[in-house]
PDB file of N, CA and C in Angstrom:
ATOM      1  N   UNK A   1       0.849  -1.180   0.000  1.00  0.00           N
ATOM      2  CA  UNK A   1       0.000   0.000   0.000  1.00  0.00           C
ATOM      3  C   UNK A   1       0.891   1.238   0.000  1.00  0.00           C
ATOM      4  N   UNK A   2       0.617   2.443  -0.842  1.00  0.00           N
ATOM      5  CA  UNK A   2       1.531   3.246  -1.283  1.00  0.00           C
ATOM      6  C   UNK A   2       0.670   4.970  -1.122  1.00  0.00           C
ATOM      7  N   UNK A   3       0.870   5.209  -0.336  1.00  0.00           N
ATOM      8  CA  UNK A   3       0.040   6.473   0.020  1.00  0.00           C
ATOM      9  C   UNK A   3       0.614   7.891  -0.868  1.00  0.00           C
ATOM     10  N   UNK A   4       1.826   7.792  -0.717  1.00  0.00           N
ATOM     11  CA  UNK A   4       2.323   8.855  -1.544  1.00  0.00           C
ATOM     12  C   UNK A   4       2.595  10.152  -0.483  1.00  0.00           C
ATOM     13  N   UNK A   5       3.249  11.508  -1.338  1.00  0.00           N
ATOM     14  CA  UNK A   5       2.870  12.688  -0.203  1.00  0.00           C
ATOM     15  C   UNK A   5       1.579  13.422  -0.763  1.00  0.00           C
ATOM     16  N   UNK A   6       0.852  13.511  -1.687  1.00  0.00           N
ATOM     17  CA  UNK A   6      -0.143  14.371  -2.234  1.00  0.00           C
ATOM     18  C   UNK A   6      -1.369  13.581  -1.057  1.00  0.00           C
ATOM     19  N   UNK A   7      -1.429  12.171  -0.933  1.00  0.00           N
ATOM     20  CA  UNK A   7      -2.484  11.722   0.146  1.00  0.00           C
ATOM     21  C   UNK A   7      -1.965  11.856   1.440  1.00  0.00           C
ATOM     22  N   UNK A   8      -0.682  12.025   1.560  1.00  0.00           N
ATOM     23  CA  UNK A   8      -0.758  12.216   2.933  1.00  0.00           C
ATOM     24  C   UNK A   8      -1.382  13.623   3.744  1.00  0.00           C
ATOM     25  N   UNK A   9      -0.473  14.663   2.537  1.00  0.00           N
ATOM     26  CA  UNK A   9      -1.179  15.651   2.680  1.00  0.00           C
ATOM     27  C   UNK A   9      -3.024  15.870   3.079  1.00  0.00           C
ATOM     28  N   UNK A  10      -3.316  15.114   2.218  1.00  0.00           N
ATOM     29  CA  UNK A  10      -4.806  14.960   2.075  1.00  0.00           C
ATOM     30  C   UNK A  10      -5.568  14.348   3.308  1.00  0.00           C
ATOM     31  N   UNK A  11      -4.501  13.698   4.085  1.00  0.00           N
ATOM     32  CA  UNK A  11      -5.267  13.135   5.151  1.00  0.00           C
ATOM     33  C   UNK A  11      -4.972  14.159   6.528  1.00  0.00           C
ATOM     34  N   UNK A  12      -3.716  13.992   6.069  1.00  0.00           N
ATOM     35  CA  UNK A  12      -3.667  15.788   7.478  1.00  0.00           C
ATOM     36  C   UNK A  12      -4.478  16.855   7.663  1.00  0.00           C
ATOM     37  N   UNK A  13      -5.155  17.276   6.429  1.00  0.00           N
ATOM     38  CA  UNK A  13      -5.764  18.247   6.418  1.00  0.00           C
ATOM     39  C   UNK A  13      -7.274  17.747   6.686  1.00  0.00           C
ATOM     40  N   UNK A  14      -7.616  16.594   6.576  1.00  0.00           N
ATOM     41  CA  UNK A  14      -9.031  16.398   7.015  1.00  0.00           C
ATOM     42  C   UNK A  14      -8.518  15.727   8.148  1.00  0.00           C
ATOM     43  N   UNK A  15      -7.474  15.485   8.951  1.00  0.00           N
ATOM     44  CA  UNK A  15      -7.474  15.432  10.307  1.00  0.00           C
ATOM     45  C   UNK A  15      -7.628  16.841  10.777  1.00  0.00           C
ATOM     46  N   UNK A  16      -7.179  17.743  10.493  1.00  0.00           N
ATOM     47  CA  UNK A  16      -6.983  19.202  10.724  1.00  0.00           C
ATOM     48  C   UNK A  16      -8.712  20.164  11.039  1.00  0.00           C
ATOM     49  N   UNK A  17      -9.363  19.587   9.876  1.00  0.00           N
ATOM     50  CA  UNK A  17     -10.945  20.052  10.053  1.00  0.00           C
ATOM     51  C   UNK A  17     -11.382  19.424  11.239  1.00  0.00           C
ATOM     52  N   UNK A  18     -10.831  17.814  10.847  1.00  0.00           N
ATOM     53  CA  UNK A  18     -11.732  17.259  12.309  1.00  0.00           C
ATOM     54  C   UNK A  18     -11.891  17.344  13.369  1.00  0.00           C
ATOM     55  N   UNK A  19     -10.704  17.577  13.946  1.00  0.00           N
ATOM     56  CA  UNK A  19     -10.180  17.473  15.415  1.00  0.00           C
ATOM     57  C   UNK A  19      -9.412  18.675  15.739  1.00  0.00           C
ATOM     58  N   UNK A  20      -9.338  19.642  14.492  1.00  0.00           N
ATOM     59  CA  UNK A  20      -8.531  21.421  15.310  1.00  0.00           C
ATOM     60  C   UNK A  20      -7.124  20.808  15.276  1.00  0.00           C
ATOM     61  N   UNK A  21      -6.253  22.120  15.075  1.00  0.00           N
ATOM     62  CA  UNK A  21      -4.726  21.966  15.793  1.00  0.00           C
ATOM     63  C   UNK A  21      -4.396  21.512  17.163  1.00  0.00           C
ATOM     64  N   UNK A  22      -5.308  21.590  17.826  1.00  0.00           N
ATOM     65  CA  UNK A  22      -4.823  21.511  19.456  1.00  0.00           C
ATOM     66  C   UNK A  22      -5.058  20.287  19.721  1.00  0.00           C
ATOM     67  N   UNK A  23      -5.655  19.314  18.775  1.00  0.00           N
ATOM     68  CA  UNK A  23      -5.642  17.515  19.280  1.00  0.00           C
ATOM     69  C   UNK A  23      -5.091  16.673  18.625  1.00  0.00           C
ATOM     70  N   UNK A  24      -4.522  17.455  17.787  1.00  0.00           N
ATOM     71  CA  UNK A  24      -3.605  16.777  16.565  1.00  0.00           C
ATOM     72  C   UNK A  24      -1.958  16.143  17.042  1.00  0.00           C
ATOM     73  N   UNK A  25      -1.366  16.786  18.302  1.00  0.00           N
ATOM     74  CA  UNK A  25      -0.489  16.423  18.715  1.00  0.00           C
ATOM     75  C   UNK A  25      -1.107  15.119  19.429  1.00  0.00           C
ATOM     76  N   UNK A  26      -1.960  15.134  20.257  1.00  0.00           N
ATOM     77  CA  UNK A  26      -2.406  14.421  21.205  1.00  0.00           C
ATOM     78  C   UNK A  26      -2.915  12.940  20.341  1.00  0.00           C
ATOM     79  N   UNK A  27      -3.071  13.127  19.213  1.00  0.00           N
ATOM     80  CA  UNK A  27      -3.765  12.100  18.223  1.00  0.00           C
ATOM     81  C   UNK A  27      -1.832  11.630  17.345  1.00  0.00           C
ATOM     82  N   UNK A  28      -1.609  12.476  17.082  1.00  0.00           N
ATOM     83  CA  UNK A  28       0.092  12.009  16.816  1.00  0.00           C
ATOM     84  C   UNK A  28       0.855  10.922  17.956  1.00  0.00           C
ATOM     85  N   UNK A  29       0.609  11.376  19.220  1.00  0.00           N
ATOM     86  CA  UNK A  29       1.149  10.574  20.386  1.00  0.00           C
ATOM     87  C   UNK A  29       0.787   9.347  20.485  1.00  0.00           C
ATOM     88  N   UNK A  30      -0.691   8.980  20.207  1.00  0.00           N
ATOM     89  CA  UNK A  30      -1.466   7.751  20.477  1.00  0.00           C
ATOM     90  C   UNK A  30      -1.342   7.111  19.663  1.00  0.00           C
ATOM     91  N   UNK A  31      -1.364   7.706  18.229  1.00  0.00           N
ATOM     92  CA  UNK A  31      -0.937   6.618  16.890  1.00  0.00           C
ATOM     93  C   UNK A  31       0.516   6.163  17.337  1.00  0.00           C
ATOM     94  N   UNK A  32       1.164   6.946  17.669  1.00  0.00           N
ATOM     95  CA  UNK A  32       3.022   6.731  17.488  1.00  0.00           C
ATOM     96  C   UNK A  32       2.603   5.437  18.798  1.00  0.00           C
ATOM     97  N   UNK A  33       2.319   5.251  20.050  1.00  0.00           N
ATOM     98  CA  UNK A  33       2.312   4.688  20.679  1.00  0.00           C
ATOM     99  C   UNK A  33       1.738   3.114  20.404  1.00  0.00           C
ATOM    100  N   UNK A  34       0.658   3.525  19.920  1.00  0.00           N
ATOM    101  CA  UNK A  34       0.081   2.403  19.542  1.00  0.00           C
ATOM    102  C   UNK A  34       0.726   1.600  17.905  1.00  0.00           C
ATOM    103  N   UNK A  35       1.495   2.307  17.283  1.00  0.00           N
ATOM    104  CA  UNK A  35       2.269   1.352  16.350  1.00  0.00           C
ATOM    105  C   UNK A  35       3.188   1.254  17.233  1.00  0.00           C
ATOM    106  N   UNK A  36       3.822   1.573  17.933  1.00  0.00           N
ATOM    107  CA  UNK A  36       4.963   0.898  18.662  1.00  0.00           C
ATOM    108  C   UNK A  36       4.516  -0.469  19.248  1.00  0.00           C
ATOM    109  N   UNK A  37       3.502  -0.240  19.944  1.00  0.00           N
ATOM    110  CA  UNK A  37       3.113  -1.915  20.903  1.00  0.00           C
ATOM    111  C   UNK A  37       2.636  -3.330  19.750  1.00  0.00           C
ATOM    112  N   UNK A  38       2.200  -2.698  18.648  1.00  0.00           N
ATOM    113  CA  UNK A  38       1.993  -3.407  17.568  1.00  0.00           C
ATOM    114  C   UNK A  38       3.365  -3.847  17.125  1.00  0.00           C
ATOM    115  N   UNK A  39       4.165  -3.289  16.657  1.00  0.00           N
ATOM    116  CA  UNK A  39       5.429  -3.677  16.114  1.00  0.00           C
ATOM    117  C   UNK A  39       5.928  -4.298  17.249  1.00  0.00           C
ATOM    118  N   UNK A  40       5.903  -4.031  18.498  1.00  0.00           N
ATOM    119  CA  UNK A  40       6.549  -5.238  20.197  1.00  0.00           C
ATOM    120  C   UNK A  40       5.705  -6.307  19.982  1.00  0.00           C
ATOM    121  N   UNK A  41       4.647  -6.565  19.849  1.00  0.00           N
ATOM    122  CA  UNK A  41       3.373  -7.814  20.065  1.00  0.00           C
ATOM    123  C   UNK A  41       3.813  -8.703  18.898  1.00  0.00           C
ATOM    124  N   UNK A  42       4.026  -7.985  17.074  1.00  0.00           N
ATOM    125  CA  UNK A  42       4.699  -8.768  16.307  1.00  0.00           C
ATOM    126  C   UNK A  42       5.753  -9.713  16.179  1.00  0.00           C
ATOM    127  N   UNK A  43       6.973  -8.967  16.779  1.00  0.00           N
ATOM    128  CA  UNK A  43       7.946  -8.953  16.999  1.00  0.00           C
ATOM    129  C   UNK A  43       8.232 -10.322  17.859  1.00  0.00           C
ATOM    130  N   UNK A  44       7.500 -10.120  19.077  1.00  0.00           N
ATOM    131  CA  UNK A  44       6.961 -11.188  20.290  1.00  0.00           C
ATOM    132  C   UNK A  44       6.928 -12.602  19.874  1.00  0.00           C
ATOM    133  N   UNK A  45       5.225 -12.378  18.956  1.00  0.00           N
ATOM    134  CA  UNK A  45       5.079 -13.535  18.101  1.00  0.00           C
ATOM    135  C   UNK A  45       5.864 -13.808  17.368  1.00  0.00           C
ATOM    136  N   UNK A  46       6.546 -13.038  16.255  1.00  0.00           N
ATOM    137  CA  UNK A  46       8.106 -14.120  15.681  1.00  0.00           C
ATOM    138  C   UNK A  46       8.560 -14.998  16.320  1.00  0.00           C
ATOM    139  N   UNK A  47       9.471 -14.038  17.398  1.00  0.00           N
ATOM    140  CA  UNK A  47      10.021 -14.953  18.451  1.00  0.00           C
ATOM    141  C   UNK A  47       9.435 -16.243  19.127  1.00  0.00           C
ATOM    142  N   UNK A  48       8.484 -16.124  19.244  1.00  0.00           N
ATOM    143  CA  UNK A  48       7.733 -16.935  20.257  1.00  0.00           C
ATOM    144  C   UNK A  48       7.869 -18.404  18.866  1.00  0.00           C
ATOM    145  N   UNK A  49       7.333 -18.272  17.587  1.00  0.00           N
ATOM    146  CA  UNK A  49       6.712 -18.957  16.398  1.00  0.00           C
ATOM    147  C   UNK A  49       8.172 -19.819  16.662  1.00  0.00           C
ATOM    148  N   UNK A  50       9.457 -19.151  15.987  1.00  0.00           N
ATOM    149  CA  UNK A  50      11.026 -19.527  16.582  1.00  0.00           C
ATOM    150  C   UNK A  50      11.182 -20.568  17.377  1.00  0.00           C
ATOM    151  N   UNK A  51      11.025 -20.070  18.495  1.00  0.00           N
ATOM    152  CA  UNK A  51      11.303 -21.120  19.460  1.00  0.00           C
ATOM    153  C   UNK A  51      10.565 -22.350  19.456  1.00  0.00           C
ATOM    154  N   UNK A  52       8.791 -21.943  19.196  1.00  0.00           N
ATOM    155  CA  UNK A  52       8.271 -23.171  19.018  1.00  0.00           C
ATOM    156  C   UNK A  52       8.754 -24.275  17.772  1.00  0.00           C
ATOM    157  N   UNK A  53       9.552 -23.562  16.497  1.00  0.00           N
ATOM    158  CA  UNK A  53      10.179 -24.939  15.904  1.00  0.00           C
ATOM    159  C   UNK A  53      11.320 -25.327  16.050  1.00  0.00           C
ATOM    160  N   UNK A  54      12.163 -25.032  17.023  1.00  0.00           N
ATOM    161  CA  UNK A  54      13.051 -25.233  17.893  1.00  0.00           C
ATOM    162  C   UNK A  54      12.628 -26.739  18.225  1.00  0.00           C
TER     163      UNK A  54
END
């Protein structure tokens, strides 16, 4: 999946209508957080898959 910058643009700015400047950081924090625990939980399961054909 290939978003490009012309859609990214496009999605900032209807985050921007939606939610104002002032929740846009606060909505930046929670995404960033929440792909982080996603990429740990993945990561996890590799490992875990690993060992089980060990």
């Amino acid at each position: 999946m290939h978003i490009g910058i012309p859609g990214l643009i496009l999605i900032v700015l209807i985050l921007l209508v939606l939610f104002g400047p002032k929740k846009l950081p606060e909505l930046g924090k929670a995404f960033g957080q929440t792909l982080k625990e996603f990429k740990n939980s993945t990561k996890n399961e590799k490992e875990d898959e690993k060992d089980h054909h060990r």
